[in-house]
Protein backbone atom coordinates (compact mmCIF):
# COMPACT_ATOMS: atom_id res chain seq x y z
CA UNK A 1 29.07 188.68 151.54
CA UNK A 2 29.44 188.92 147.74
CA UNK A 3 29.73 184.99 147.32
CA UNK A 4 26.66 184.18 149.85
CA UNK A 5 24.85 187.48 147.68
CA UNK A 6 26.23 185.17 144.30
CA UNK A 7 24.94 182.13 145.28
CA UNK A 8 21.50 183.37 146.72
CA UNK A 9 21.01 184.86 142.70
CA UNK A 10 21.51 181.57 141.09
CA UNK A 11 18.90 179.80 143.62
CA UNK A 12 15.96 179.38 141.29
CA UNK A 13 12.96 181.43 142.48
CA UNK A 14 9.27 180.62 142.65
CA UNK A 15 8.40 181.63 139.31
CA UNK A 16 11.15 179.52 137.63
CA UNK A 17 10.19 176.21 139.54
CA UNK A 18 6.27 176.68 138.20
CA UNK A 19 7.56 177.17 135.11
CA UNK A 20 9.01 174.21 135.09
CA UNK A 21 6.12 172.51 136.83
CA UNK A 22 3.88 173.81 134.47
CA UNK A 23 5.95 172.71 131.42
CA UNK A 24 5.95 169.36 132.64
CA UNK A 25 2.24 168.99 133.25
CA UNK A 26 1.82 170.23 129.73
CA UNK A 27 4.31 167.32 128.29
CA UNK A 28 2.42 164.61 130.39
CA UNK A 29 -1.03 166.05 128.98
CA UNK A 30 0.20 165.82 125.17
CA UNK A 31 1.71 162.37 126.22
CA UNK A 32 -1.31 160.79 127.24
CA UNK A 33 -3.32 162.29 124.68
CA UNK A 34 -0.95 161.01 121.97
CA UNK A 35 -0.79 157.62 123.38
CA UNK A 36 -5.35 157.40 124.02
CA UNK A 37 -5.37 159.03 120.31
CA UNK A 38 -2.84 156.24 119.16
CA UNK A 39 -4.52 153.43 120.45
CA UNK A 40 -8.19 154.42 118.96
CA UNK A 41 -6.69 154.72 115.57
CA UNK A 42 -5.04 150.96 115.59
CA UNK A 43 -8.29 149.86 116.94
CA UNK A 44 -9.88 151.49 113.68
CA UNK A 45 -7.27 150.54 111.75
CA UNK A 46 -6.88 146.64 113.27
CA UNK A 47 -9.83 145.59 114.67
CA UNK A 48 -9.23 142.01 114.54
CA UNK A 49 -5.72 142.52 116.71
CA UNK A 50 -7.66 145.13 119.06
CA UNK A 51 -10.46 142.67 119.65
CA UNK A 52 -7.66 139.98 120.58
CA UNK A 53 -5.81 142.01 122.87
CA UNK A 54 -9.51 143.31 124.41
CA UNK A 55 -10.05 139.43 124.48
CA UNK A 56 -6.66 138.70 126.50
CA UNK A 57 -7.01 141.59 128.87
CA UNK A 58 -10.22 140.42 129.80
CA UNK A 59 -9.28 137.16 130.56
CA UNK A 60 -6.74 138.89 132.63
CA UNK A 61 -9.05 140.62 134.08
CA UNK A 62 -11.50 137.77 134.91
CA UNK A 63 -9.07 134.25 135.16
CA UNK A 64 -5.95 135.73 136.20
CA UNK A 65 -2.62 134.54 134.58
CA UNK A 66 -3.89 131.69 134.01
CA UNK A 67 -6.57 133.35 131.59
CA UNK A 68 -4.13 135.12 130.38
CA UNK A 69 -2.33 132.39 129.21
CA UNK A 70 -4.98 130.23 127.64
CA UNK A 71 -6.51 133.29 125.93
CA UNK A 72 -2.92 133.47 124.12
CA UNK A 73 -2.89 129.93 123.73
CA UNK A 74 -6.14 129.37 121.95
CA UNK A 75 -5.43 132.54 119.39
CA UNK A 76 -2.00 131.27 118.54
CA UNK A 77 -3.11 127.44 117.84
CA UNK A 78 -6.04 128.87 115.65
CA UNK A 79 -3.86 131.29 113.77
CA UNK A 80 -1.55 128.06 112.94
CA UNK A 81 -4.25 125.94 111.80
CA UNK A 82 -5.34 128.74 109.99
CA UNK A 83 -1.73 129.19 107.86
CA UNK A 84 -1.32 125.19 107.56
CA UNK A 85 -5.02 124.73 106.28
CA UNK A 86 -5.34 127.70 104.23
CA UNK A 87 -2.08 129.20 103.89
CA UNK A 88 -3.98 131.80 100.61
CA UNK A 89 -6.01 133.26 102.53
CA UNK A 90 -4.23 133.65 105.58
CA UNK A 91 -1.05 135.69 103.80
CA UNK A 92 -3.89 137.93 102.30
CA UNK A 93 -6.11 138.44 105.34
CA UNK A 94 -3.93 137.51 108.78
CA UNK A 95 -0.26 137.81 107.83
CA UNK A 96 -0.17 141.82 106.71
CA UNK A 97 -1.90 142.55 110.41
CA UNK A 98 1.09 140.46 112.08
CA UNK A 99 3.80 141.62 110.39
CA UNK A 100 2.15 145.60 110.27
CA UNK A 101 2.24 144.99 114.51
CA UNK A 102 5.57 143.57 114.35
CA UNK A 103 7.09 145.78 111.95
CA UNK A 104 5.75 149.08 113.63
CA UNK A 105 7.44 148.09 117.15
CA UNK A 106 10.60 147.47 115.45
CA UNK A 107 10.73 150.67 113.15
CA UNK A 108 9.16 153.00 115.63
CA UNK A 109 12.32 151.69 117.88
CA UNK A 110 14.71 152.32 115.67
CA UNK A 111 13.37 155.45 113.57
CA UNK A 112 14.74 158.08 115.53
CA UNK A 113 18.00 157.10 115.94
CA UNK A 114 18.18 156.76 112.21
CA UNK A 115 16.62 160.04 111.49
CA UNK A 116 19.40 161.69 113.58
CA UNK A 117 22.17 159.76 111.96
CA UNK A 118 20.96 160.35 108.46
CA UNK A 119 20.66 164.20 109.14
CA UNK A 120 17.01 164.24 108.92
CA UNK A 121 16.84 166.97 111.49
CA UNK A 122 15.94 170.35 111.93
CA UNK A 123 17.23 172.86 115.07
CA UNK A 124 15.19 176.56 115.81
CA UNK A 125 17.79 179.00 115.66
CA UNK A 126 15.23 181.88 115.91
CA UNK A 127 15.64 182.24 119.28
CA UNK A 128 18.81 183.59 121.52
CA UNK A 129 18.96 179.63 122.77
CA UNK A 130 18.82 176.41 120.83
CA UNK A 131 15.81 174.85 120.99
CA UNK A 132 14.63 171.37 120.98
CA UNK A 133 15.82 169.56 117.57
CA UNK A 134 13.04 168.46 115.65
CA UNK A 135 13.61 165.27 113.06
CA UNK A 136 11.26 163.50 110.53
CA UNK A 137 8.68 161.79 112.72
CA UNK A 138 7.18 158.26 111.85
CA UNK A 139 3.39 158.51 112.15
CA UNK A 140 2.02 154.84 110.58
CA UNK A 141 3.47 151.76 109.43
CA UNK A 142 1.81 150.07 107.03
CA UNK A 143 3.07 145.80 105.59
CA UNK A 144 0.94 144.77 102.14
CA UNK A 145 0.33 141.45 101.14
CA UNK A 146 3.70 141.03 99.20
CA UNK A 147 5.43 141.85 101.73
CA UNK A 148 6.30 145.64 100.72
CA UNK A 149 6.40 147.90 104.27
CA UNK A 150 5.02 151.52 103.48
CA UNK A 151 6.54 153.73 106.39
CA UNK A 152 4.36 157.33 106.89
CA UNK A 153 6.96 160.10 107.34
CA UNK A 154 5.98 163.49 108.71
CA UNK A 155 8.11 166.17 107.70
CA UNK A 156 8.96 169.03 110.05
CA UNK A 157 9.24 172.56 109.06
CA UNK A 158 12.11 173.25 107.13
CA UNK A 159 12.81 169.84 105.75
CA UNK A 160 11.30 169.14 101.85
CA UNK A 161 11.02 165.54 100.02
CA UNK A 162 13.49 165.78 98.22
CA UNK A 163 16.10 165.95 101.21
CA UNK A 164 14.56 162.32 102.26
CA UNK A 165 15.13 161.16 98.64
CA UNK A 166 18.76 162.13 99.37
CA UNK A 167 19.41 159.92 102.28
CA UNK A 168 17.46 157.58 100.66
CA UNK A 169 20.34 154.98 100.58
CA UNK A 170 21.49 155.26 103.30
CA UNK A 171 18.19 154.64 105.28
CA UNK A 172 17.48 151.41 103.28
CA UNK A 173 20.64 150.35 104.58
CA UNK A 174 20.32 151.45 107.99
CA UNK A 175 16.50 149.48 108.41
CA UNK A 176 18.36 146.30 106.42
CA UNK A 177 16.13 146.71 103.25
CA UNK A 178 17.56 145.51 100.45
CA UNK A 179 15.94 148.75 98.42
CA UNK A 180 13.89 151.90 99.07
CA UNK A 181 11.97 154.72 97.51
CA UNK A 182 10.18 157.44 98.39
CA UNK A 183 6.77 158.60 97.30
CA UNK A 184 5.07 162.03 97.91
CA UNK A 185 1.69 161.48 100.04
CA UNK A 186 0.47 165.04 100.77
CA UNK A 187 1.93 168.08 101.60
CA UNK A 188 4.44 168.04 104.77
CA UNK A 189 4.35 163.83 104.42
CA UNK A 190 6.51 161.15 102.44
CA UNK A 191 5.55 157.46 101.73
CA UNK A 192 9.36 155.83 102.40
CA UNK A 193 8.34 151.92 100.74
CA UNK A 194 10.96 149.36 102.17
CA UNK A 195 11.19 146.45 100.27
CA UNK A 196 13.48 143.37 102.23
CA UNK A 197 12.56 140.57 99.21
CA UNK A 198 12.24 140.44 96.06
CA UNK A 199 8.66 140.45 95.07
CA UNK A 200 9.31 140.20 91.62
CA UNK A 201 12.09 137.60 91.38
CA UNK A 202 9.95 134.67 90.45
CA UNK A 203 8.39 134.22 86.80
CA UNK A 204 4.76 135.75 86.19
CA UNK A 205 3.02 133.17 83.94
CA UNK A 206 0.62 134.63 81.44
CA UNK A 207 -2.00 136.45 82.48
CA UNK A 208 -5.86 135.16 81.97
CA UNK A 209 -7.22 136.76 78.77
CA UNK A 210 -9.74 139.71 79.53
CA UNK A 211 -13.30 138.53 78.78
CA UNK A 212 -13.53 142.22 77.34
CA UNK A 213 -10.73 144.94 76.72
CA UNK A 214 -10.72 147.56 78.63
CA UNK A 215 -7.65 150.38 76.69
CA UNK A 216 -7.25 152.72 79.78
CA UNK A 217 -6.35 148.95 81.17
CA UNK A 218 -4.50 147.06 79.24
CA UNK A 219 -3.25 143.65 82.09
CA UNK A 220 0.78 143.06 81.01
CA UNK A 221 1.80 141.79 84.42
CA UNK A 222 2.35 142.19 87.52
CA UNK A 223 3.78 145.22 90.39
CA UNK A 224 6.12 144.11 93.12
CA UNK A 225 2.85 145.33 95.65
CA UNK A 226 1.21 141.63 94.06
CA UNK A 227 -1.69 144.04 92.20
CA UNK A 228 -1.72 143.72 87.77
CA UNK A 229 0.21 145.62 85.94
CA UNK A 230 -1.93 147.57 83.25
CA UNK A 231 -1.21 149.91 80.88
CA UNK A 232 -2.97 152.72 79.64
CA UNK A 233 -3.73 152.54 75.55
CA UNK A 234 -6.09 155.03 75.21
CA UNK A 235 -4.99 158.61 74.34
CA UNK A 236 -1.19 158.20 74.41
CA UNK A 237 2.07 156.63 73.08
CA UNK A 238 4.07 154.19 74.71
CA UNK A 239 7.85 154.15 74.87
CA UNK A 240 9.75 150.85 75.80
CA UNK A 241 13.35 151.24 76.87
CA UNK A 242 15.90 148.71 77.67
CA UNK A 243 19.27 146.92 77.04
CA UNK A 244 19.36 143.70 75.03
CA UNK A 245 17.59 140.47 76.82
CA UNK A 246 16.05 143.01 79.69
CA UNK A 247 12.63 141.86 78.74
CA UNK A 248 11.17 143.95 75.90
CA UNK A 249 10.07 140.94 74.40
CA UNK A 250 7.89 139.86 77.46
CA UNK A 251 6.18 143.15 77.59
CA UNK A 252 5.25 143.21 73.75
CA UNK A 253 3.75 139.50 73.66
CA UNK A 254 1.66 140.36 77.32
CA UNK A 255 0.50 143.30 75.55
CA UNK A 256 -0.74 141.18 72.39
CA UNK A 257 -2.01 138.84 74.52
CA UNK A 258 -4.30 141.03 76.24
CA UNK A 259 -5.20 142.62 73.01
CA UNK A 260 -6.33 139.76 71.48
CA UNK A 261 -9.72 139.91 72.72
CA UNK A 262 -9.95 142.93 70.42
CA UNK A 263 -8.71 141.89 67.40
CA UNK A 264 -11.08 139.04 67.53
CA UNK A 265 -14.00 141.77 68.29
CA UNK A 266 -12.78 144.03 65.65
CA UNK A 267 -12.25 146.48 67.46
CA UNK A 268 -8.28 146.77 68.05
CA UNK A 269 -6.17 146.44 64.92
CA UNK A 270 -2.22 145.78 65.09
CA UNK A 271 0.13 146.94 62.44
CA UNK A 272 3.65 145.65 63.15
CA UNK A 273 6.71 147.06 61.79
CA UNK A 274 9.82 144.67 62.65
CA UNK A 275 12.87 146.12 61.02
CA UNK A 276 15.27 143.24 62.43
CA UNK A 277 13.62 140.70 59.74
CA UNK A 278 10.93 139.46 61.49
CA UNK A 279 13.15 138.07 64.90
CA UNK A 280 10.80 139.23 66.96
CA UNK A 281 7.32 139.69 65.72
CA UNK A 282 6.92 137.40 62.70
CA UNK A 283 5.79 134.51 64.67
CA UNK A 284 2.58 136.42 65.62
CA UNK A 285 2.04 137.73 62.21
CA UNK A 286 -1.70 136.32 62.14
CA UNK A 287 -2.79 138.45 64.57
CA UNK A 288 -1.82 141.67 63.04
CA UNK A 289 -3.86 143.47 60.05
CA UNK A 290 -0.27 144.96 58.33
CA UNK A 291 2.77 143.44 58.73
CA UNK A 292 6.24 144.85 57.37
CA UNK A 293 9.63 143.36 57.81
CA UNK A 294 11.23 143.43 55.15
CA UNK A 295 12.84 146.82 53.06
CA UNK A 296 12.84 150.28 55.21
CA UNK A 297 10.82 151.70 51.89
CA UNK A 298 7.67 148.35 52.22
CA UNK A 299 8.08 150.09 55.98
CA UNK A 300 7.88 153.53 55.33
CA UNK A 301 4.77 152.60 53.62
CA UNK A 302 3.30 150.92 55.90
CA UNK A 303 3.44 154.26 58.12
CA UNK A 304 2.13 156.61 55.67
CA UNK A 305 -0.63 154.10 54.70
CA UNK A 306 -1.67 154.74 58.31
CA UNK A 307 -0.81 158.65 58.00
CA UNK A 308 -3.87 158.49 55.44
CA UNK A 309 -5.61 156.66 57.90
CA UNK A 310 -5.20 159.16 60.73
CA UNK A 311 -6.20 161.70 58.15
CA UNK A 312 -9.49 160.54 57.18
CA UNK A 313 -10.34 159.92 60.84
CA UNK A 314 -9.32 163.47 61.18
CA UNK A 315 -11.89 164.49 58.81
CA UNK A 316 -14.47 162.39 60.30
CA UNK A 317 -14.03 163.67 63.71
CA UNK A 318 -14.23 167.26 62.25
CA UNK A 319 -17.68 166.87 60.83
CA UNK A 320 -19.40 164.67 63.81
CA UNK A 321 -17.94 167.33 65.96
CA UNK A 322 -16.39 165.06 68.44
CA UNK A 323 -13.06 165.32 69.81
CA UNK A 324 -11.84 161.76 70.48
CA UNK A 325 -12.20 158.86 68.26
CA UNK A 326 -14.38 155.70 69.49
CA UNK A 327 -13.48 152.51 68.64
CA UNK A 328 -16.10 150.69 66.90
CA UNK A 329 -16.98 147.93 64.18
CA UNK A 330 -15.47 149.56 61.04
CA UNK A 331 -13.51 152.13 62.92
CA UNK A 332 -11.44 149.80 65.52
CA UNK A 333 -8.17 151.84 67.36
CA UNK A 334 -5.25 150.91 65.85
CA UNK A 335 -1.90 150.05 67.32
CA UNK A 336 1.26 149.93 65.62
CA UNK A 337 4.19 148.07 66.64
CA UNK A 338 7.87 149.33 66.01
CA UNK A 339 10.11 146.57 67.67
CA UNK A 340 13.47 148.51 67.67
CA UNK A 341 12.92 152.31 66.74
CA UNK A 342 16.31 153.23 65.94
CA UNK A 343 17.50 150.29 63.39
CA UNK A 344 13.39 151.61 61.35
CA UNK A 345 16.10 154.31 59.61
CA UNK A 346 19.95 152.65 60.27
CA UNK A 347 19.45 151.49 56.83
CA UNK A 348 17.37 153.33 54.89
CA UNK A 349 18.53 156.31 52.30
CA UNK A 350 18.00 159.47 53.43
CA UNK A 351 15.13 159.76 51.41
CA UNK A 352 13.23 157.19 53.04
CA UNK A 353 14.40 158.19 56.13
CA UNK A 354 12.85 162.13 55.32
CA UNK A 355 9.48 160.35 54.90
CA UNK A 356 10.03 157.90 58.00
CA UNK A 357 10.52 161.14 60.18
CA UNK A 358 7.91 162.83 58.61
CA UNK A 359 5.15 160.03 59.05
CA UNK A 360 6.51 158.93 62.53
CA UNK A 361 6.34 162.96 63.53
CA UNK A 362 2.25 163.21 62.02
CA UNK A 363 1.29 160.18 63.77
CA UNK A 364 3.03 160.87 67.27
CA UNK A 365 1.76 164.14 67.66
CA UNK A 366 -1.92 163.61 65.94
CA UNK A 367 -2.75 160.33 66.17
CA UNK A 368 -3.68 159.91 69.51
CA UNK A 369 -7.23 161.46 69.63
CA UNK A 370 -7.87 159.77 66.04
CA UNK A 371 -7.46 156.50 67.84
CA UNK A 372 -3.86 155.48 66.85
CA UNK A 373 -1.39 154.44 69.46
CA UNK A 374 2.31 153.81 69.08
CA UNK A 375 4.24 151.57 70.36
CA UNK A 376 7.83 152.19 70.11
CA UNK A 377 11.37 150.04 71.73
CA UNK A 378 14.23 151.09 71.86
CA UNK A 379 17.73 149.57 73.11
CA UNK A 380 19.40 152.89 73.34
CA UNK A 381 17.25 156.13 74.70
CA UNK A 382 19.48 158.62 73.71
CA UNK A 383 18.31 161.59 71.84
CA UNK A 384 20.34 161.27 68.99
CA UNK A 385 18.16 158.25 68.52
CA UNK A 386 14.90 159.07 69.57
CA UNK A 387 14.33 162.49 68.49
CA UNK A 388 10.38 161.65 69.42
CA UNK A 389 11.25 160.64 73.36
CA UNK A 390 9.44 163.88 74.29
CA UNK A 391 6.04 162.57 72.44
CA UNK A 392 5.67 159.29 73.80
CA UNK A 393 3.53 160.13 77.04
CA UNK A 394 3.72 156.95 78.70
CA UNK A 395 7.09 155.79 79.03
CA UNK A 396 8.46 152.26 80.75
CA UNK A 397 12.73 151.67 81.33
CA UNK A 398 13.71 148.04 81.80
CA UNK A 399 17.24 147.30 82.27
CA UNK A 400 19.62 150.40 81.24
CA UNK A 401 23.07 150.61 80.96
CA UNK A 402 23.48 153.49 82.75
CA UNK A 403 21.80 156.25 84.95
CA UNK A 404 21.57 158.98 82.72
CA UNK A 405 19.22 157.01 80.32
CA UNK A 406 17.01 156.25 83.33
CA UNK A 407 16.42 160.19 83.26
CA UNK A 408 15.77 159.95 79.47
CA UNK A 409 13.17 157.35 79.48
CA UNK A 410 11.73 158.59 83.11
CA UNK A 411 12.86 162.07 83.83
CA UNK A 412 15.20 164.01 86.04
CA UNK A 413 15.09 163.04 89.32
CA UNK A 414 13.52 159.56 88.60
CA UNK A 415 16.47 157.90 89.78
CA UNK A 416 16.30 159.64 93.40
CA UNK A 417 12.79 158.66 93.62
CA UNK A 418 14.04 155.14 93.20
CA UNK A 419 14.15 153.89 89.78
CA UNK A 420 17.31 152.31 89.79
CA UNK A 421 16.42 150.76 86.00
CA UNK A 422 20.76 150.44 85.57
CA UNK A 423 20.44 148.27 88.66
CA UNK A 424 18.04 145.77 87.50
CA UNK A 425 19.66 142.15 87.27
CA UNK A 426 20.17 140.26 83.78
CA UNK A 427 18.70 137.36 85.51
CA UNK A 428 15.20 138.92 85.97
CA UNK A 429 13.98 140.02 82.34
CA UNK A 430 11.29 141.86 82.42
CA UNK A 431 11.20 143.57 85.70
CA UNK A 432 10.81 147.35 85.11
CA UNK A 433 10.10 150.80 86.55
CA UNK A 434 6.89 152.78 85.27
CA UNK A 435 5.47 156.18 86.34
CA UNK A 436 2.24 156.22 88.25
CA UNK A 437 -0.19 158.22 85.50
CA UNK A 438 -0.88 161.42 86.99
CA UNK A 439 1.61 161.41 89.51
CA UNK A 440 5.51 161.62 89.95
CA UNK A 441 5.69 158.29 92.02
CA UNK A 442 7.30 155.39 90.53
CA UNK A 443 6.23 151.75 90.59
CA UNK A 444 8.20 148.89 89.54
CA UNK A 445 6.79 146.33 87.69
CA UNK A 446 7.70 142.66 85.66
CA UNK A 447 5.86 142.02 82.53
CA UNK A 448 4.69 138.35 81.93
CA UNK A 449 6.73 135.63 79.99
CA UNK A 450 5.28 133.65 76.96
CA UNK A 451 7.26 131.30 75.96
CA UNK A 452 7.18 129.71 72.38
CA UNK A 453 4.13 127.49 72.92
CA UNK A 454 2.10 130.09 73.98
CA UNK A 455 2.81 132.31 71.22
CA UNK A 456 1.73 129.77 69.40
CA UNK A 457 -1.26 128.91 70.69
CA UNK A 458 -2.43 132.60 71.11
CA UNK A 459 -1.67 133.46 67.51
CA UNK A 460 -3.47 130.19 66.21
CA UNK A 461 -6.31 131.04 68.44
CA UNK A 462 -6.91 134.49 66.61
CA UNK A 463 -6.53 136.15 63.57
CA UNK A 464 -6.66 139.02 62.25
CA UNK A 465 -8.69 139.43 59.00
CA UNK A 466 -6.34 139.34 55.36
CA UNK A 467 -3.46 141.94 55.56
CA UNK A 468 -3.65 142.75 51.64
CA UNK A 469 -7.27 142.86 51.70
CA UNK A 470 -7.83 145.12 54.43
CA UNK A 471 -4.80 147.23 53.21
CA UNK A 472 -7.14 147.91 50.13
CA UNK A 473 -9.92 148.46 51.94
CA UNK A 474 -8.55 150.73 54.99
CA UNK A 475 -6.20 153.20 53.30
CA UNK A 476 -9.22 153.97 50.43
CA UNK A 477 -10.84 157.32 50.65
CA UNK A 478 -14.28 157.01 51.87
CA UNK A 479 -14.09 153.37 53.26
CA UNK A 480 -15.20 151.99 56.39
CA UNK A 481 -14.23 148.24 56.84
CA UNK A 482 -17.02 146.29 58.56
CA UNK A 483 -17.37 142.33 59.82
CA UNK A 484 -16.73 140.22 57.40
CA UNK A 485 -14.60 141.80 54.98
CA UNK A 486 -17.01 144.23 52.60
CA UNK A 487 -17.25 147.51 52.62
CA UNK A 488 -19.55 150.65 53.01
C-alpha cells in the first residue's frame, strides 16, 4: 500500500501538465515572433537579397521547380557578369550583401557553442533551482567592403565588456580570424570586429592633395575598414610612437603632403626641428617657414622664437575677446615638427636643456587655442623620456617593442581592446593603431608611403616663403606677416 500510495504522489497532476503546456505555448509564441521580427529587419536591412528570395519563391510558387531553378539561374549568371565586367563596383555594392548572408549563417551556427566554451555565460542562482544558463547572444552580423566582419553581441545581465575583451583571443581563434577587437556600441552591447585578411598589408600610394585643407581632417592614409585616415590638427598635439623603421617617416611626409595646400594658401606654416642632422626632414626644407638642424641651442631658439609667437597671439586673443585662434592671411596656424623628441636634449647642456623644457612645457599646454600644434616622435615612450606624454591629446603607436609602451602611448587597457602595436610586423611600416576621438574604441590604420621622387616633387611644387625673412618678421612685436612678404 505504501509503494502503490508512493508512486500515485510522483504521477504528475493536472496542474503540473498545464504548466507545462502552457510554458510551451509561450516558447512557440516568442519563437515565431522572433523569427517574423527577424525576417522584416533583413528585409530592411537587405532589400536587394529579400527581393531575390521574394523573386525565387514566387517562381516557386507559380513554375514549380522548374521556376525555381531558372529564377536561381538567371540571378547567379547576372551576379557573375556583374563581378567579371565591373568587378569595383560589385565588391562595393554586391559582395558585402553575399558575404553579410553567408557569414551570418555560419557565425550564428557556431556562436553559441563558442560562447559556452569561452565562459561567456551567466547561470540564475537566485532561485532554490538552477535556472536556464544565459550566454552572450549574437543579434546582427554585419561584412564591410574590406572585408572586416562586425559581429553585434548582446550582453546578458551580469556579464560587462570588459569580460568579452578577456576572451578576446581566444574567440578570434575559435571563429579562425586571424585578429579581433572589441568595441563598446551601447550599453548592454559589444561590437566584436573579426578581421580574417589583412586589409592593410598592401602599400597605400599617396593620397590626392586636398583641393582645400580642412585641420579637424587632415587625409594621412588609410583604416583597415578601406575609409581615409585623417587626423585631427585643430586644437590638440599629436604624439607619434614607434620603434625604428615602423613607419614614422610615412606618417610625417602624408601629413606634409596634405598640408601643403596650406602653406601655399598661407595659411598653415611648418617649423621643423630635426635634431638627427637633417636625416629625416631636410629634404623638404622648402616647404617649411623655420628650419633647425643643426646645434640643440639654433633649436632651442627656434622654440622660444615661437614661445613669443604664442604670446603675442595670446594677447591678441585677449583683446578681440575670442577664445580660439583662426587661421588667416597674416595669422596662419602653425605646426612644428620635432622628428625624434628625446635625442632634442641627449646633447644639449643642461642649460639649454632648462630652456628646451621650459619652451616645450609653454607651448604644449598653451599653444593649442593660439593656433600652434605640435608634432612630436618618439622611438621610446617611456616617461623618463617624454615627461610631456600626458599633453599630447592625440596620440598614434606604430610598431612597439613591447606591451607596456602600447599603454603609454594609448592607455591602460588599450591592449585588451585590441591594439596589439608590439605585434605589428617589420614588413608593414606604417600600419598603426589610433584612438577613435571621443571614444575609447581603437582603429588601426597605415599611413601612406612617399618615396624619394615624390618628396621631391611635392617640395619643388611648394614653398614656403624665406625662413630668415619671415623669422624677422614673425617673432617682432606688433607684426602681422601678410602675402607677399611686407608687413603691417
Amino acid at each position: 500500500m505504501r509503494a502503490q500510495q508512493r508512486i500515485t504522489d510522483n504521477r504528475p497532476g493536472e496542474d503540473d501538465i498545464l504548466s507545462v503546456v502552457l510554458e510551451a505555448v509561450v516558447y512557440l509564441v516568442i519563437g515565431v515572433s522572433r523569427a517574423v521580427w527577424w525576417i522584416l529587419v533583413q528585409i530592411v536591412r537587405l532589400p536587394s537579397l529579400a527581393l531575390g528570395a521574394a523573386a525565387v519563391a514566387g517562381a516557386g510558387l507559380q513554375f514549380g521547380w522548374a521556376g525555381v531553378y531558372a529564377t536561381v539561374a538567371v540571378l547567379f549568371g547576372g551576379l557573375l557578369s556583374w563581378r567579371l565586367g565591373a568587378p569595383v563596383s560589385f565588391n562595393r555594392w554586391a559582395q558585402p550583401h553575399l558575404l553579410t548572408v553567408a557569414r551570418t549563417a555560419e557565425h550564428r551556427a557556431r556562436w553559441p557553442r563558442v560562447a559556452r566554451r569561452a565562459g561567456l555565460v551567466v547561470h540564475d542562482w537566485s532561485n532554490d533551482r538552477v535556472s536556464r544558463p544565459e550566454a552572450v547572444r549574437l543579434v546582427r552580423v554585419q561584412v564591410s567592403s574590406s572585408g572586416v566582419e562586425r559581429l553585434h553581441l548582446r550582453l546578458p545581465v551580469g556579464l560587462s565588456p570588459g569580460d568579452v575583451v578577456d576572451k578576446v583571443d581566444a574567440i578570434a581563434h575559435a571563429l579562425k580570424s586571424r585578429d579581433a577587437k572589441v568595441c563598446t556600441d551601447r550599453p548592454g552591447r559589444v561590437i566584436l570586429e573579426l578581421r580574417r585578411t589583412d586589409t592593410l598589408a598592401p602599400v597605400v600610394a599617396p593620397l590626392p592633395v586636398p583641393e582645400t585643407l580642412d585641420l579637424a581632417a587632415v587625409p594621412v592614409g588609410r583604416s583597415e575598414d578601406g575609409d581615409p585616415w585623417c587626423i585631427r590638427l585643430a586644437g590638440t598635439h599629436l604624439l607619434l610612437a614607434g620603434a625604428t623603421g615602423s613607419g614614422k617617416s610615412s606618417v610625417l611626409w602624408s601629413l606634409l603632403r596634405a598640408l601643403s595646400v596650406g602653406v601655399r594658401d598661407r595659411l598653415v606654416e611648418v617649423w621643423a626641428v630635426d635634431p638627427k642632422g637633417g636625416m629625416e626632414l631636410r629634404p623638404g626644407r622648402h616647404l617649411f617657414r623655420r628650419f633647425e638642424d643643426s646645434s640643440p641651442e639654433d633649436m632651442c631658439a627656434l622654440l622660444e622664437d615661437l614661445v613669443e609667437v604664442k604670446d603675442q597671439r595670446a594677447r591678441e586673443l585677449a583683446s578681440t575677446g575670442d577664445r580660439i585662434h583662426k587661421a588667416r592671411h597674416g595669422s596662419p596656424h602653425i605646426v612644428v615638427l620635432l622628428d625624434e623628441l628625446a635625442t632634442l636634449t641627449a646633447f644639449a647642456d643642461r642649460s639649454v636643456t632648462r630652456r628646451i623644457d621650459l619652451a616645450l612645457g609653454l607651448l604644449l599646454t598653451q599653444g593649442r587655442a593660439c593656433g600652434i600644434t605640435v608634432v612630436a616622435a618618439v622611438q621610446d615612450p617611456g616617461k623618463d623620456i617624454v615627461g610631456w606624454r600626458d599633453l599630447f591629446p592625440t596620440r598614434i603607436a606604430l610598431r612597439l617593442d613591447n606591451p607596456i609602451q602600447v599603454a603609454m602611448v594609448l592607455g591602460d587597457g588599450a591592449r585588451e581592446m585590441g591594439a596589439k602595436a608590439d605585434e605589428i610586423s617589420e614588413l608593414t611600416p606604417g600600419v598603426a593603431y589610433v584612438r577613435i576621438e571621443g571614444t575609447r574604441a581603437i582603429r588601426r590604420v597605415r599611413a601612406a608611403y612617399l618615396d624619394d621622387t615624390e618628396i621631391t616633387a611635392l617640395t619643388r611644387g611648394v614653398q614656403a616663403p624665406a625662413q630668415q625673412r619671415d623669422a624677422d618678421t614673425t617673432v617682432a612685436p606688433n607684426l602681422h606677416v601678410v602675402p607677399g612678404g611686407e608687413t603691417a
